[in-house]
N, C-alpha and C. Protein backbone atom coordinates (compact mmCIF):
# COMPACT_ATOMS: atom_id res chain seq x y z
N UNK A 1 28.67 45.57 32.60
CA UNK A 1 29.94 46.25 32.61
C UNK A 1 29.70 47.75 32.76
N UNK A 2 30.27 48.26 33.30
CA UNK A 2 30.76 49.54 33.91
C UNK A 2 30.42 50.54 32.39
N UNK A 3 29.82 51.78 32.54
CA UNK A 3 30.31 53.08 31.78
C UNK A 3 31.80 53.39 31.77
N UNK A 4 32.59 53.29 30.56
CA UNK A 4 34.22 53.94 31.04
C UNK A 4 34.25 55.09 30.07
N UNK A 5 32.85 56.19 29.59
CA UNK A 5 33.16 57.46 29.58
C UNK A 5 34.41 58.38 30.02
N UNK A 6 33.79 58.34 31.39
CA UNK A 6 34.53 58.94 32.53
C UNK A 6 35.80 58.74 32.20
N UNK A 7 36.28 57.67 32.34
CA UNK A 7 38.31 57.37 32.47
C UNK A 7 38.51 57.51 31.11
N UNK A 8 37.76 57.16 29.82
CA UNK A 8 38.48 57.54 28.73
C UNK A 8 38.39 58.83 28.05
N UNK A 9 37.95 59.63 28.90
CA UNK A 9 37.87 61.12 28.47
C UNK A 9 39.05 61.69 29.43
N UNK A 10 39.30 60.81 30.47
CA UNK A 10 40.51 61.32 31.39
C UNK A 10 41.48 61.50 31.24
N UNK A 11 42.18 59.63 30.28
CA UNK A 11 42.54 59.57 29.75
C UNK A 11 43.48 60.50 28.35
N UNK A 12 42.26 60.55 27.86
CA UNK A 12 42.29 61.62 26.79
C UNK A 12 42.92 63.17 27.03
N UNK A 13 42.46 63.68 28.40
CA UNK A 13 42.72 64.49 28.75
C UNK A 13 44.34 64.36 29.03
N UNK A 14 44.71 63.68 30.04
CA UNK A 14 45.85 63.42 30.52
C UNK A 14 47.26 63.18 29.03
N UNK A 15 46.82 62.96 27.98
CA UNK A 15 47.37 62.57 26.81
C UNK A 15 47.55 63.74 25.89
N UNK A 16 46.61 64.51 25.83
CA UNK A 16 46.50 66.00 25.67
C UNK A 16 47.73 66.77 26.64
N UNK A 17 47.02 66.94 27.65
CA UNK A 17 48.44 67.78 28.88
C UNK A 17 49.77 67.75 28.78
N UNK A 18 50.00 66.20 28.51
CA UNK A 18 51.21 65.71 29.17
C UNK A 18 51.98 65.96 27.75
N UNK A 19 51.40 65.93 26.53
CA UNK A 19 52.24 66.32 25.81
C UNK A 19 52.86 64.46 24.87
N UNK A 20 52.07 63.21 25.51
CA UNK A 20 52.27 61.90 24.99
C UNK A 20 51.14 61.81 24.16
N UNK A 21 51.74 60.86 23.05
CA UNK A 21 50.79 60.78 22.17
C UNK A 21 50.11 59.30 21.80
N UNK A 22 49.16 59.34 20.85
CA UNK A 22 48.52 57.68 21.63
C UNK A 22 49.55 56.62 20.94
N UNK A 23 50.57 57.08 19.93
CA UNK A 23 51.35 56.19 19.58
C UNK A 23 52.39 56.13 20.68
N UNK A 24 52.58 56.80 21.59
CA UNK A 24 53.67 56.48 23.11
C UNK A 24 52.51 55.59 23.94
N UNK A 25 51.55 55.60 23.76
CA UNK A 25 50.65 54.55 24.92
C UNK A 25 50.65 53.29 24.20
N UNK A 26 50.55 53.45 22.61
CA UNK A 26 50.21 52.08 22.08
C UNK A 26 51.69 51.27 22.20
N UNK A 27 52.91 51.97 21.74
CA UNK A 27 54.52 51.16 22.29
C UNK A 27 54.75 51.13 24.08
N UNK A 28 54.66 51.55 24.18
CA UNK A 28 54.45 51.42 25.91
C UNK A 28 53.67 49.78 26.71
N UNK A 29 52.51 50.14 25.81
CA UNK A 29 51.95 49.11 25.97
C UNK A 29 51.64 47.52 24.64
N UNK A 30 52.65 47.51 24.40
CA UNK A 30 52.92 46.62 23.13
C UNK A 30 51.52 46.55 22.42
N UNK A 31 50.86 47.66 21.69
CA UNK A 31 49.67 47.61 20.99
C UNK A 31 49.55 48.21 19.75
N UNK A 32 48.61 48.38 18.69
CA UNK A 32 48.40 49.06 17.88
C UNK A 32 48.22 50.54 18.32
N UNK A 33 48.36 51.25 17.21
CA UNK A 33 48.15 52.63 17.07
C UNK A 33 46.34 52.77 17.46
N UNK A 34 46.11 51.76 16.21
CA UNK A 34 44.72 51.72 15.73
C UNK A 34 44.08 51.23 16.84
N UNK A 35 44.14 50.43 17.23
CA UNK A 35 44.14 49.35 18.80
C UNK A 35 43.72 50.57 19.53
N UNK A 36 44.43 50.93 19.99
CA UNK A 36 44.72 51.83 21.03
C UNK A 36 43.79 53.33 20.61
N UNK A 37 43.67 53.98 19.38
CA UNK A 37 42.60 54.89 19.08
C UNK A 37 40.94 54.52 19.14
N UNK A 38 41.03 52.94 18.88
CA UNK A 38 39.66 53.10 18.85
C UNK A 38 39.31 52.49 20.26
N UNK A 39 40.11 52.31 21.07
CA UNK A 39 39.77 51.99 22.75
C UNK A 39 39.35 53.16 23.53
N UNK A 40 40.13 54.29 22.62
CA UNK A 40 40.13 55.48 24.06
C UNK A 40 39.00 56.27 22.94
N UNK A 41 38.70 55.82 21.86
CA UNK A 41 37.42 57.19 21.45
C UNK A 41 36.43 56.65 21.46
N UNK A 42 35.81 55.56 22.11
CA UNK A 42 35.00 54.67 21.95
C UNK A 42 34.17 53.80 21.06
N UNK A 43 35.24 53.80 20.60
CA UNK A 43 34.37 52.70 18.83
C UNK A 43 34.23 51.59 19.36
N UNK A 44 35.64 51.16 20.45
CA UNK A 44 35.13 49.78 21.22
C UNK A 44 34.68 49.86 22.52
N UNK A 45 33.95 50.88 22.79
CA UNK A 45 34.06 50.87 24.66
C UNK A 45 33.69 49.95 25.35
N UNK A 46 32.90 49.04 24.40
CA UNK A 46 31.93 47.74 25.49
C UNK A 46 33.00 46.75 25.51
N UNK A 47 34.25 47.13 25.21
CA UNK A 47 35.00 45.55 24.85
C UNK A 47 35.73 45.50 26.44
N UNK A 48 36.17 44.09 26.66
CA UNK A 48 36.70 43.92 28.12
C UNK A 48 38.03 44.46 27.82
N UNK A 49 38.66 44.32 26.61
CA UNK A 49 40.22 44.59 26.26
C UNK A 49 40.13 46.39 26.75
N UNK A 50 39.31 47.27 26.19
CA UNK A 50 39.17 48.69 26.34
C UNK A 50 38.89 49.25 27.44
N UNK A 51 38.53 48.65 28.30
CA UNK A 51 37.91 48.63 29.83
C UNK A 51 38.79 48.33 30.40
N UNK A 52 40.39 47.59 30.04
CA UNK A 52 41.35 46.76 30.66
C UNK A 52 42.20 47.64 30.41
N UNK A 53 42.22 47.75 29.37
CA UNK A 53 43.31 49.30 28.90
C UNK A 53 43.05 50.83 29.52
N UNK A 54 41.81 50.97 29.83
CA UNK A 54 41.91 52.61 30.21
C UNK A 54 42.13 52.39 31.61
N UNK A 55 41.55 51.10 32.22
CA UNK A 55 41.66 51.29 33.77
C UNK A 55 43.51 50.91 34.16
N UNK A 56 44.29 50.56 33.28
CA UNK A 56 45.76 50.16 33.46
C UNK A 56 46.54 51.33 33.09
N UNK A 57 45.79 52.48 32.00
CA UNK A 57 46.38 53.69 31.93
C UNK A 57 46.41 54.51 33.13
N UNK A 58 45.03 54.26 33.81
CA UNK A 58 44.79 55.21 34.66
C UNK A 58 45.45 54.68 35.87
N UNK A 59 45.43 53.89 36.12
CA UNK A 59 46.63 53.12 36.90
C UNK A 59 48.15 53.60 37.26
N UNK A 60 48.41 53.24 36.20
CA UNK A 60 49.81 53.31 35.84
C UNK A 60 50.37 54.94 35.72
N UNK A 61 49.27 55.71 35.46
CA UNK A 61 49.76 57.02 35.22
C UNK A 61 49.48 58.10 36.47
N UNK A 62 48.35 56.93 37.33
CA UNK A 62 47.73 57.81 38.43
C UNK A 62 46.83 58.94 38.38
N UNK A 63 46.12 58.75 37.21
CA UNK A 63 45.34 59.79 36.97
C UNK A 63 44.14 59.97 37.49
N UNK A 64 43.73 61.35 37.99
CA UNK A 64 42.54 61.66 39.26
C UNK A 64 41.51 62.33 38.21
């Protein structure tokens, strides 16, 4: 499986900027708070769920 450094620091970034917070990504995307913090700071990065989630953020939000 893939390094997702890269997109979840993008991520991160993009969440920062925009002024949304990870509790608007975790209702957005019917998830935990907690869920959703430890996907994008990498406590779970090796998981397929966290790898599924940053690449659907980045997706969905179009982030370069």
């Amino acid at each position: 499986m893939p390094e997702s450094t890269n997109g979840r620091e993008k991520v991160l970034k993009f969440i920062e900027e925009s002024g949304t917070t990870i509790v608007d990504i975790a209702v957005y995307y019917g998830m935990t708070k907690q869920d959703v913090t430890s996907y994008l700071t990498g406590k779970l990065k090796n998981s397929t769920a966290a790898n599924k989630l940053v690449l659907k953020i980045i997706s969905d939000f179009r982030i370069r």
